[in-house]
Protein backbone atom coordinates (compact mmCIF):
# COMPACT_ATOMS: atom_id res chain seq x y z
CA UNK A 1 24.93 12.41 -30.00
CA UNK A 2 24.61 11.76 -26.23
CA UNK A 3 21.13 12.77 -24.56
CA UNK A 4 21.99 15.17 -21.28
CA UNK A 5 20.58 14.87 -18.26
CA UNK A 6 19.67 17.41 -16.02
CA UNK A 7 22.89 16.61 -13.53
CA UNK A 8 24.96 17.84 -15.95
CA UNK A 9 22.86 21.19 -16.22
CA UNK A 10 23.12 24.55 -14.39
CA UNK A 11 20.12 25.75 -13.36
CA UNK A 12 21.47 28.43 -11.51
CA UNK A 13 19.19 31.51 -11.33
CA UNK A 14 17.23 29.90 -14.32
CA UNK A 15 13.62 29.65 -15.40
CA UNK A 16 12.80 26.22 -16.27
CA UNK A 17 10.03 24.57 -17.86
CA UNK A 18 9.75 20.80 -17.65
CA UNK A 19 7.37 17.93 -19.29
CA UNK A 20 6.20 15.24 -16.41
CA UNK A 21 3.74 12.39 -16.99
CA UNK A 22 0.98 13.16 -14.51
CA UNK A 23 -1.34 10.65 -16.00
CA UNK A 24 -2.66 9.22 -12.85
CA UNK A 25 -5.80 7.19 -12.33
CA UNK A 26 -8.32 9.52 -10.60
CA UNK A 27 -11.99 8.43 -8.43
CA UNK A 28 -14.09 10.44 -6.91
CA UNK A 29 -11.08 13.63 -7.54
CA UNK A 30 -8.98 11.83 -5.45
CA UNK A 31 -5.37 10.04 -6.96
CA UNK A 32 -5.71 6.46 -6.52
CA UNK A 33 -2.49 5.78 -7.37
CA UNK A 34 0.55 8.24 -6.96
CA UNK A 35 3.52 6.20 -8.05
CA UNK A 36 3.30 8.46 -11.64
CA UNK A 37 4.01 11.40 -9.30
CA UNK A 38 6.45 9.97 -6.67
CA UNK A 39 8.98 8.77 -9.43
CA UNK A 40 9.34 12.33 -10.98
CA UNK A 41 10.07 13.64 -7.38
CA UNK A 42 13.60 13.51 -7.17
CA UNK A 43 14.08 15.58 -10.85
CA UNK A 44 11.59 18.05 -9.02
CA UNK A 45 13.66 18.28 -6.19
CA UNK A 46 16.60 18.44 -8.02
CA UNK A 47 15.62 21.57 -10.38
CA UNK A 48 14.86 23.59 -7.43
CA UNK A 49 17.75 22.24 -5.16
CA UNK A 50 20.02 23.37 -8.11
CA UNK A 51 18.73 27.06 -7.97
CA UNK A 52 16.16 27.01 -10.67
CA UNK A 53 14.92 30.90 -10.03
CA UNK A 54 10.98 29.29 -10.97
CA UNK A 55 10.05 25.60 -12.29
CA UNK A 56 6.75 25.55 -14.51
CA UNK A 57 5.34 21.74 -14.93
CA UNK A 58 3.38 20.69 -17.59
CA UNK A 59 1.57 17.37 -18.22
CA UNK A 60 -1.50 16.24 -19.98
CA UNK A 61 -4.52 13.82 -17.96
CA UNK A 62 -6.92 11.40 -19.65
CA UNK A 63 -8.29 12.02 -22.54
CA UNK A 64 -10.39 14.96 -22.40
CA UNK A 65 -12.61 16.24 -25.22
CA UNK A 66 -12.52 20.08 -24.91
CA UNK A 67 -11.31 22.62 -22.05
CA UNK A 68 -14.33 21.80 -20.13
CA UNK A 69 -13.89 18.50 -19.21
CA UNK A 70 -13.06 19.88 -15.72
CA UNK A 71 -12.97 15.95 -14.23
CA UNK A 72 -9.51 16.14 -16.02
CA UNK A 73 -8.29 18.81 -14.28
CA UNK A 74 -4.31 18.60 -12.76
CA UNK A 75 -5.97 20.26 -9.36
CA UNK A 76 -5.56 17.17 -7.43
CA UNK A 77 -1.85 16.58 -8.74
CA UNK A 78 -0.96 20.27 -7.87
CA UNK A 79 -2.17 19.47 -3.84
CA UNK A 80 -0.16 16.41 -4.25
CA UNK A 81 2.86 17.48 -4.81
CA UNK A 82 2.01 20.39 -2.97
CA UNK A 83 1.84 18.09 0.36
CA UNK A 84 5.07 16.07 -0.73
CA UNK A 85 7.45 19.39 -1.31
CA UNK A 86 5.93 21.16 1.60
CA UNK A 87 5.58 23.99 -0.90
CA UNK A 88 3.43 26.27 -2.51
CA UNK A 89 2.17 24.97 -6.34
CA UNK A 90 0.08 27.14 -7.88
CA UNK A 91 -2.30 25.69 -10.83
CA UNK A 92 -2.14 28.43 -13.77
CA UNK A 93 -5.98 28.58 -15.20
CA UNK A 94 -4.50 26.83 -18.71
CA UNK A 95 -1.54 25.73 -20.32
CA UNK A 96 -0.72 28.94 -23.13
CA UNK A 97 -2.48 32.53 -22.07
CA UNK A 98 -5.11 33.26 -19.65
CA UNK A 99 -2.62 35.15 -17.59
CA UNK A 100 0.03 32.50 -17.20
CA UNK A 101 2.89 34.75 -18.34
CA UNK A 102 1.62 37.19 -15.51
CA UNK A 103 1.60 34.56 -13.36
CA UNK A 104 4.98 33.62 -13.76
CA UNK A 105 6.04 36.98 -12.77
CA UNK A 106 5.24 36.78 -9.76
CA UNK A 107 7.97 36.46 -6.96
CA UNK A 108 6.67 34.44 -4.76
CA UNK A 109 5.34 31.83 -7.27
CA UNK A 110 7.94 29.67 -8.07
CA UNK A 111 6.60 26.51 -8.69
CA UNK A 112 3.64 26.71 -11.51
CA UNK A 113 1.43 23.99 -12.89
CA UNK A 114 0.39 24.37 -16.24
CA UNK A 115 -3.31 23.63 -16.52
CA UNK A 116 -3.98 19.63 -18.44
CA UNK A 117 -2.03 20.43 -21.78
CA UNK A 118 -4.84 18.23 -23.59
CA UNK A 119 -7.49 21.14 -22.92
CA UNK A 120 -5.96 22.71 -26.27
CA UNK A 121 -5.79 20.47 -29.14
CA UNK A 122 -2.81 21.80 -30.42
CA UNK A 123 -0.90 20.01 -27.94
CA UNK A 124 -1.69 16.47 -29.89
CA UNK A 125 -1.13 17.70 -32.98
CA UNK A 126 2.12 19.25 -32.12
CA UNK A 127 1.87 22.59 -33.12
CA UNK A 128 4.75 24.80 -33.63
CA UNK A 129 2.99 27.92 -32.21
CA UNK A 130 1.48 25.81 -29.40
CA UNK A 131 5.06 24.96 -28.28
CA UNK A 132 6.33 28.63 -29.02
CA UNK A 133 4.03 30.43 -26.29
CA UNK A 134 5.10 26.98 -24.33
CA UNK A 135 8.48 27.97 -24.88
CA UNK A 136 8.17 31.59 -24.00
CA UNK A 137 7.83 30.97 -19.90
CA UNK A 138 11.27 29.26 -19.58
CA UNK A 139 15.42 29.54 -20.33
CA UNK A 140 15.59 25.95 -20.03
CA UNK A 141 13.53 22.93 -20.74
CA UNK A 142 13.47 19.27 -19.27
CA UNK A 143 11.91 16.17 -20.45
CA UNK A 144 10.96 13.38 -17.82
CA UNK A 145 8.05 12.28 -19.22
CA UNK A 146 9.45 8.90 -20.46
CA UNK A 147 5.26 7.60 -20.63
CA UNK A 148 4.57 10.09 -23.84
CA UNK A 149 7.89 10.62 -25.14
CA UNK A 150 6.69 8.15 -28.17
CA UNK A 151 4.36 10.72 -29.18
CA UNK A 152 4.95 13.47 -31.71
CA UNK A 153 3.33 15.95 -28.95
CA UNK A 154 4.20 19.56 -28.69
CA UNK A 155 5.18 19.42 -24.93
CA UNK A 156 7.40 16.90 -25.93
CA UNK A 157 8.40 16.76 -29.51
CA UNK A 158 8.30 20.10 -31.02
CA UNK A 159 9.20 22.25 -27.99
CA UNK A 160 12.85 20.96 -28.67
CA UNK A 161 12.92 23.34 -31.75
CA UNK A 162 13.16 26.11 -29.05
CA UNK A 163 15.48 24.77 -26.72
CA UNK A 164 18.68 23.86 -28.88
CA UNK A 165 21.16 23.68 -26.51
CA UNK A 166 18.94 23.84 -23.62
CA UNK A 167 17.16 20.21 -23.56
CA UNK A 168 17.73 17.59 -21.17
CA UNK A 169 16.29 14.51 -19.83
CA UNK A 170 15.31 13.70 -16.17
CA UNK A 171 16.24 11.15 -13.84
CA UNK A 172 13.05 9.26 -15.01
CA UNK A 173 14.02 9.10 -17.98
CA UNK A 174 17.85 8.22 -17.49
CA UNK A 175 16.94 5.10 -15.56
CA UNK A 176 14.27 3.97 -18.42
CA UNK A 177 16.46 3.58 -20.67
CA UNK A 178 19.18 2.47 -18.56
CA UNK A 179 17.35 -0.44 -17.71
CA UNK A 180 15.87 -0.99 -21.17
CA UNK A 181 19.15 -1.18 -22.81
CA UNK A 182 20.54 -3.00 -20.30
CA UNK A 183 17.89 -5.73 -22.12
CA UNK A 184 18.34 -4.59 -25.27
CA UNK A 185 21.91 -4.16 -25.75
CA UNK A 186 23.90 -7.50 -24.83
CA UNK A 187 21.42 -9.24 -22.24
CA UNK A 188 23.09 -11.39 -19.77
CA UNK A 189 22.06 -14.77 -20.53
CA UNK A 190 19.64 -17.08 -20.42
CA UNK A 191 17.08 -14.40 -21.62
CA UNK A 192 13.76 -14.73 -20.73
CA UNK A 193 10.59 -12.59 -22.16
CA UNK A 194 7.38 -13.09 -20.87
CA UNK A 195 4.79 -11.44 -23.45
CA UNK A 196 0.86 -11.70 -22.15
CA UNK A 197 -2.10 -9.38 -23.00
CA UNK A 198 -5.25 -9.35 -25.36
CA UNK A 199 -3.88 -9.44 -28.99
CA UNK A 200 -1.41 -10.96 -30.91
CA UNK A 201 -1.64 -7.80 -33.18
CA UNK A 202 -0.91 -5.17 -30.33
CA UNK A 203 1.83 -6.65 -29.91
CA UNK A 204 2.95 -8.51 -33.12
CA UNK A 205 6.55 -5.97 -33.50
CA UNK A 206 7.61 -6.59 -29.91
CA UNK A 207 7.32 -10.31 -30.34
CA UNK A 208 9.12 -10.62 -34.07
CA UNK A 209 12.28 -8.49 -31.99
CA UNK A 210 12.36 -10.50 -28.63
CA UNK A 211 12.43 -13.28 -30.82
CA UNK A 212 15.38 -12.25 -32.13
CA UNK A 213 17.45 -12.06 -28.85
CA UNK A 214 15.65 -14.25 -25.92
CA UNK A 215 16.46 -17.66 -25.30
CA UNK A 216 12.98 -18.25 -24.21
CA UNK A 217 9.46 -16.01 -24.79
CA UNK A 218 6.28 -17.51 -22.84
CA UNK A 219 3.35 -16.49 -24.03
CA UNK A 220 0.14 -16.20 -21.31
CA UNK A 221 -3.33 -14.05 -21.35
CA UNK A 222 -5.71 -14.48 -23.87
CA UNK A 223 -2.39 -13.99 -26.55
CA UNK A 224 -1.89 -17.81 -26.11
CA UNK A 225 -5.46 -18.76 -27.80
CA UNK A 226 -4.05 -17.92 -31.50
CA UNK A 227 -0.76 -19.45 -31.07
CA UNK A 228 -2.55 -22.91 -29.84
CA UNK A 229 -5.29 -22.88 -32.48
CA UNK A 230 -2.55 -22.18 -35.11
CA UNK A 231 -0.96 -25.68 -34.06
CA UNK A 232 -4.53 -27.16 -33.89
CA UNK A 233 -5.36 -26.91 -30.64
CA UNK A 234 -9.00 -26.33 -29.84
CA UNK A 235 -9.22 -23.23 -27.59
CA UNK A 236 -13.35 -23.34 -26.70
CA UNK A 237 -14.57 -19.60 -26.81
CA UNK A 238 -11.29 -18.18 -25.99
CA UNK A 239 -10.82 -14.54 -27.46
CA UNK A 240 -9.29 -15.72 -30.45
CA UNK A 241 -9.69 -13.65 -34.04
CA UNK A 242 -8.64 -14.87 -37.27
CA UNK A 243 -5.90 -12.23 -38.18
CA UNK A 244 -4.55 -13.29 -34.71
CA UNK A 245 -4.29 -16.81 -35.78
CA UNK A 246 -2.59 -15.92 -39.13
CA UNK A 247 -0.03 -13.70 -37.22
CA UNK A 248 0.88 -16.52 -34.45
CA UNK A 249 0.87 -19.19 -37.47
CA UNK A 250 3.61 -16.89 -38.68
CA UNK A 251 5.67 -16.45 -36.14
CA UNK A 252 5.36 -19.86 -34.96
CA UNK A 253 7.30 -20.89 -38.31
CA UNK A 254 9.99 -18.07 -37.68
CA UNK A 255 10.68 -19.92 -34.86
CA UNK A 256 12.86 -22.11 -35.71
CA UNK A 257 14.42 -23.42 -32.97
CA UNK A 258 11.47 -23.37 -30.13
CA UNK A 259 11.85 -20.34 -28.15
CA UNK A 260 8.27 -19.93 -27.80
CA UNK A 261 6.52 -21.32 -25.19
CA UNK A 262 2.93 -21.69 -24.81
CA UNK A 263 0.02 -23.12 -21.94
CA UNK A 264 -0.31 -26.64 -21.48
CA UNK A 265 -3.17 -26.25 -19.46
CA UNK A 266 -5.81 -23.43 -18.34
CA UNK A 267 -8.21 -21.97 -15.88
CA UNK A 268 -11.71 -21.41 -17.87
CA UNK A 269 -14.99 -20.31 -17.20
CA UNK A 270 -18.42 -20.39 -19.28
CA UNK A 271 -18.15 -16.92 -19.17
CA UNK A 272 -16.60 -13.71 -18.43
CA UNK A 273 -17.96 -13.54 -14.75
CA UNK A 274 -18.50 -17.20 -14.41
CA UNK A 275 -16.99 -20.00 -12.00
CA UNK A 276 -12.90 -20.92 -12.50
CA UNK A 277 -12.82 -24.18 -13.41
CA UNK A 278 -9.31 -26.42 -13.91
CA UNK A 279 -8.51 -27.84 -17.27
CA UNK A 280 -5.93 -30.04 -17.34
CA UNK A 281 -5.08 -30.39 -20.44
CA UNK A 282 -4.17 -27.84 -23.46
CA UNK A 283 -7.55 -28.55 -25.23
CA UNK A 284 -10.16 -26.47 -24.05
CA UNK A 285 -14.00 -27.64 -24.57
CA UNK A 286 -16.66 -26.14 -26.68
CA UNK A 287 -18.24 -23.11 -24.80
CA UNK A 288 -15.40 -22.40 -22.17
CA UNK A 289 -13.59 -19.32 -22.67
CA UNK A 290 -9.43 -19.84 -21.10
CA UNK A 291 -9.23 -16.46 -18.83
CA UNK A 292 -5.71 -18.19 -16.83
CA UNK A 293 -2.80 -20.35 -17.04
CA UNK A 294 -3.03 -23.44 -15.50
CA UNK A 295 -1.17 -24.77 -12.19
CA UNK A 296 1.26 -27.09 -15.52
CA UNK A 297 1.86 -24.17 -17.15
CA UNK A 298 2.65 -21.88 -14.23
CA UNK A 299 5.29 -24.66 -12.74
CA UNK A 300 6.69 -24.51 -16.50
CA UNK A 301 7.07 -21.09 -16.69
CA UNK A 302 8.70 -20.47 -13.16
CA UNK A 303 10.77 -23.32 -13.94
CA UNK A 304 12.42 -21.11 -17.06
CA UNK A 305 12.09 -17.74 -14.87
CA UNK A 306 14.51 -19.44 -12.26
CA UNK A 307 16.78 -20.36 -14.70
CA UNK A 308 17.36 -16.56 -16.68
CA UNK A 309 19.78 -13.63 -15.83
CA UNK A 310 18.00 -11.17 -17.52
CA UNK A 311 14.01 -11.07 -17.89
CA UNK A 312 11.46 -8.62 -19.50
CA UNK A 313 7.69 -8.86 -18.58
CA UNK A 314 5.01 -6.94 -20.57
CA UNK A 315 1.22 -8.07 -19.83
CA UNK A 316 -0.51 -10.79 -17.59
CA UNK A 317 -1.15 -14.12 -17.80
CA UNK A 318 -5.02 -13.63 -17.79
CA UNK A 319 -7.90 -11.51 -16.22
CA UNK A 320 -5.92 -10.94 -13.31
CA UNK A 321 -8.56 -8.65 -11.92
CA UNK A 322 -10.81 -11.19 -11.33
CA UNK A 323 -9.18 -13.03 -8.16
CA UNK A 324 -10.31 -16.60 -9.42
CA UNK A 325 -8.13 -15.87 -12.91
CA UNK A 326 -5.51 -14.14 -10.97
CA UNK A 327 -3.05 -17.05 -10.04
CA UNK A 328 -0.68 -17.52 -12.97
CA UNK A 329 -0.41 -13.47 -13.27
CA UNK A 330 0.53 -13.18 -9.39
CA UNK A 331 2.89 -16.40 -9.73
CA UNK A 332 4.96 -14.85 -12.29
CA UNK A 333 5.24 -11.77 -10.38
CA UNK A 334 6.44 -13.94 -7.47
CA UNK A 335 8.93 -16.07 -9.53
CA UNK A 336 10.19 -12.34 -11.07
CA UNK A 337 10.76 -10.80 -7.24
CA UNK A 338 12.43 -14.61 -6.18
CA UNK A 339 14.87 -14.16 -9.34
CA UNK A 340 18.63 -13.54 -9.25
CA UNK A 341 18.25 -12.07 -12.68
CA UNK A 342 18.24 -8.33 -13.96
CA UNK A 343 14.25 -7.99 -13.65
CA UNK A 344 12.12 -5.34 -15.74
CA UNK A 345 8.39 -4.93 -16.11
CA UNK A 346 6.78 -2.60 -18.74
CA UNK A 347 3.09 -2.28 -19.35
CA UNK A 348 0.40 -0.90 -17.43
CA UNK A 349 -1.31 -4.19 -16.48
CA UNK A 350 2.17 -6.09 -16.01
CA UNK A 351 2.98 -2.89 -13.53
CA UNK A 352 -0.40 -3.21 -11.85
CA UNK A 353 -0.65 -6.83 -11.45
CA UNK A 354 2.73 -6.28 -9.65
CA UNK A 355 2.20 -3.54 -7.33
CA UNK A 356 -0.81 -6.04 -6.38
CA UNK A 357 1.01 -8.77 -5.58
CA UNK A 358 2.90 -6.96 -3.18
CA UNK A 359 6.68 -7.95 -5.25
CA UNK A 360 7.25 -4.29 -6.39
CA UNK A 361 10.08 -3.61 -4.48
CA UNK A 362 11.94 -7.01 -5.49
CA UNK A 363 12.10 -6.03 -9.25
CA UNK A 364 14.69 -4.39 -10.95
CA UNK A 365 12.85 -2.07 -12.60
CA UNK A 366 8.97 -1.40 -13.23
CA UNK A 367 8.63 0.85 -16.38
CA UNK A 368 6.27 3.81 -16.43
CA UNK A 369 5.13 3.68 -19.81
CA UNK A 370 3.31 0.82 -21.34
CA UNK A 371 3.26 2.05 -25.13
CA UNK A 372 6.53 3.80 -24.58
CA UNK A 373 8.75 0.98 -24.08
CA UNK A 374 7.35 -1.42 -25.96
CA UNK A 375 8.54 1.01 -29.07
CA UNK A 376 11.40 1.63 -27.21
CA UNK A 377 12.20 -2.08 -27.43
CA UNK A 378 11.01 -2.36 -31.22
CA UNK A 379 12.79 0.64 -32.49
CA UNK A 380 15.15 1.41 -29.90
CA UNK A 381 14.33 4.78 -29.85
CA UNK A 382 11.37 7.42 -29.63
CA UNK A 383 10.68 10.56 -31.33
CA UNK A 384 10.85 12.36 -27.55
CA UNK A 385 14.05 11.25 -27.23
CA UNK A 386 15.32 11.78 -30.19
CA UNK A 387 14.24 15.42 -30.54
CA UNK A 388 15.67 15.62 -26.92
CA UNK A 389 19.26 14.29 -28.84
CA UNK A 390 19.22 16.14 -32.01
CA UNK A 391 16.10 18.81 -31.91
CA UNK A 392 13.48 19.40 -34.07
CA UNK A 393 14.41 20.04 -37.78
């Protein structure tokens, strides 16, 4: 069954209730960065440009422990969007009760922000009942929260029980998986996947399917360490642990014809906050920890990037954050914004390290959800979506 998407829908005179990922990184009560918000505009502007008679939002923020973790509040995202629709948005007290059903009675509200749906505990542990009184302030009920829709949530899962025939999907979410099957299904080749990040083991799934399909898959951040002490490479103090090892030494032999590439040289440090210093070569000394790719590696890796029509990025090449570890992460992004090829970054430090280096605009796509579509490209499919497809049995 095909998902629908909300330009198919008529909202006409309808009440409409609709999941958005307003998980946005907060200092100080102030949004430090919006992007979260300013990609679920245009479905906003859609719903009430198509007649929607009242639009209730609903997202979660952080990871609060109980109703009174009022730092999580969605105040600051209800002034925001407030300022970009140059329209009332009034912040109900909570997500179920607490007046909000007298609230959406009102005619002149017609844009409503559920309070964070984490406050009640039911929303994780996606209670039927929980999405019933959800369910209760809308005709019709829209998904673009592509950043959760691999969790089993109420808000996002079981809400489709009540919806049948009523479900679609935003814009958000149509160009998510546009661009992830677009990788998925029939890349144009060469391939290219660039896989960085902590663990071998957060990631183990992705890698075993990429391997499948690219033609190439660099591997960067402190990922690399297990793969080179698996070939018997000495990697210093690099973050290295020994089911990481066991996983690269396996994956190294399903490799059969070489797609993985690894760091031939490094940027280290003695520690964490210590001086960068340059080591040339792919063995790294007793008591230096590798935090970088080296300048060898990074003309290696460019050198492949140039050559693909279709890449996928998920996590850096090393502490980016710190600006003397920062090179090979910001030279990627450069060699991705410089490429011909169908370009698509997923991950929230792949996304950040991009939007730093200024190359944002020059990608094809930047993914809003890390966990999201890494199981999108392991499974090639999510229980949001799904339930959005075939409801809620």
């Amino acid at each position: 069954m095909a998902i629908k998407y909300i330009d198919t829908a008529n909202f006409e005179g309808k009440k409409v209730l609709a999941r958005f990922d307003f998980n946005v990184p907060l200092k100080d009560g102030n949004i430090t960065d919006t992007s979260r918000i300013d990609k679920a505009l245009p479905t906003i502007k859609h719903i009430l440009e198509s007649g929607a008679s009242k639009l209730t939002m609903m997202s979660h923020l952080g990871r609060p422990k109980s109703n009174e973790d009022t730092q999580f509040s969605l105040e600051p995202v209800a002034k925001y969007i407030a300022e970009k629709l140059d329209f009332n948005v009034v912040l109900a007290p909570a997500s179920v009760d607490a007046g909000v059903k007298e609230l959406l009675t009102l005619n002149e509200t017609k844009i409503v922000l559920l309070e964070n749906l984490r406050f009640h505990k039911e929303e994780k542990a996606n209670e039927m009942e929980f999405a019933s009184k959800l369910s209760h302030y809308a005709d019709v009920y829209v998904n673009d929260a592509f950043g959760v829709s691999h969790r089993k949530h109420a808000s996002v899962h079981e809400i489709n029980r009540f919806f049948a025939s009523n479900a679609y999907a935003g814009f958000l979410i149509k160009s998510e998986l546009e661009a992830l099957d677009k990788v998925l299904n029939k890349p144009q080749k060469p391939f290219v996947g660039i896989i960085g990040g902590a663990k071998v083991s957060d990631k183990i799934a992705t890698i075993e399917k990429l391997l499948t399909s690219v033609d190439h898959l660099l591997i960067g951040g402190a990922m690399a360490y297990p793969f080179l002490k698996s070939k018997g490479v000495e990697v210093g103090n690099s973050l290295c642990s020994d089911e990481d090892v066991k996983l690269a030494t396996n994956i190294l032999k399903a490799d059969k014809v070489g797609k993985i590439k690894l760091p031939v040289d490094h940027i280290v440090s003695n520690s964490l906050d210590g001086d960068a210093n340059t080591c040339d070569d792919v063995k790294i000394d007793e008591g230096m920890i590798g935090l970088d790719i080296g300048a060898k590696s990074i003309a290696n890796y460019c050198e492949i990037i140039s050559t693909a029509k279709t890449v996928l990025w998920n996590g850096p090449m090393g502490m980016f954050e710190n600006e003397s570890f920062s090179n090979g992460t910001m030279s990627i992004a450069k060699a991705l914004s410089e490429s011909s090829a169908f370009t698509v970054v997923g991950g929230g430090d792949s996304v950040s390290a991009m939007n730093k280096s200024g190359h944002a605009d020059k990608v094809s796509h930047i993914s809003t959800g890390g966990g999201a579509s890494l199981e999108y490209i392991e499974k090639g499919e999510l229980p949001g979506i799904q339930a959005l497809k075939f409801g809620v049995n």
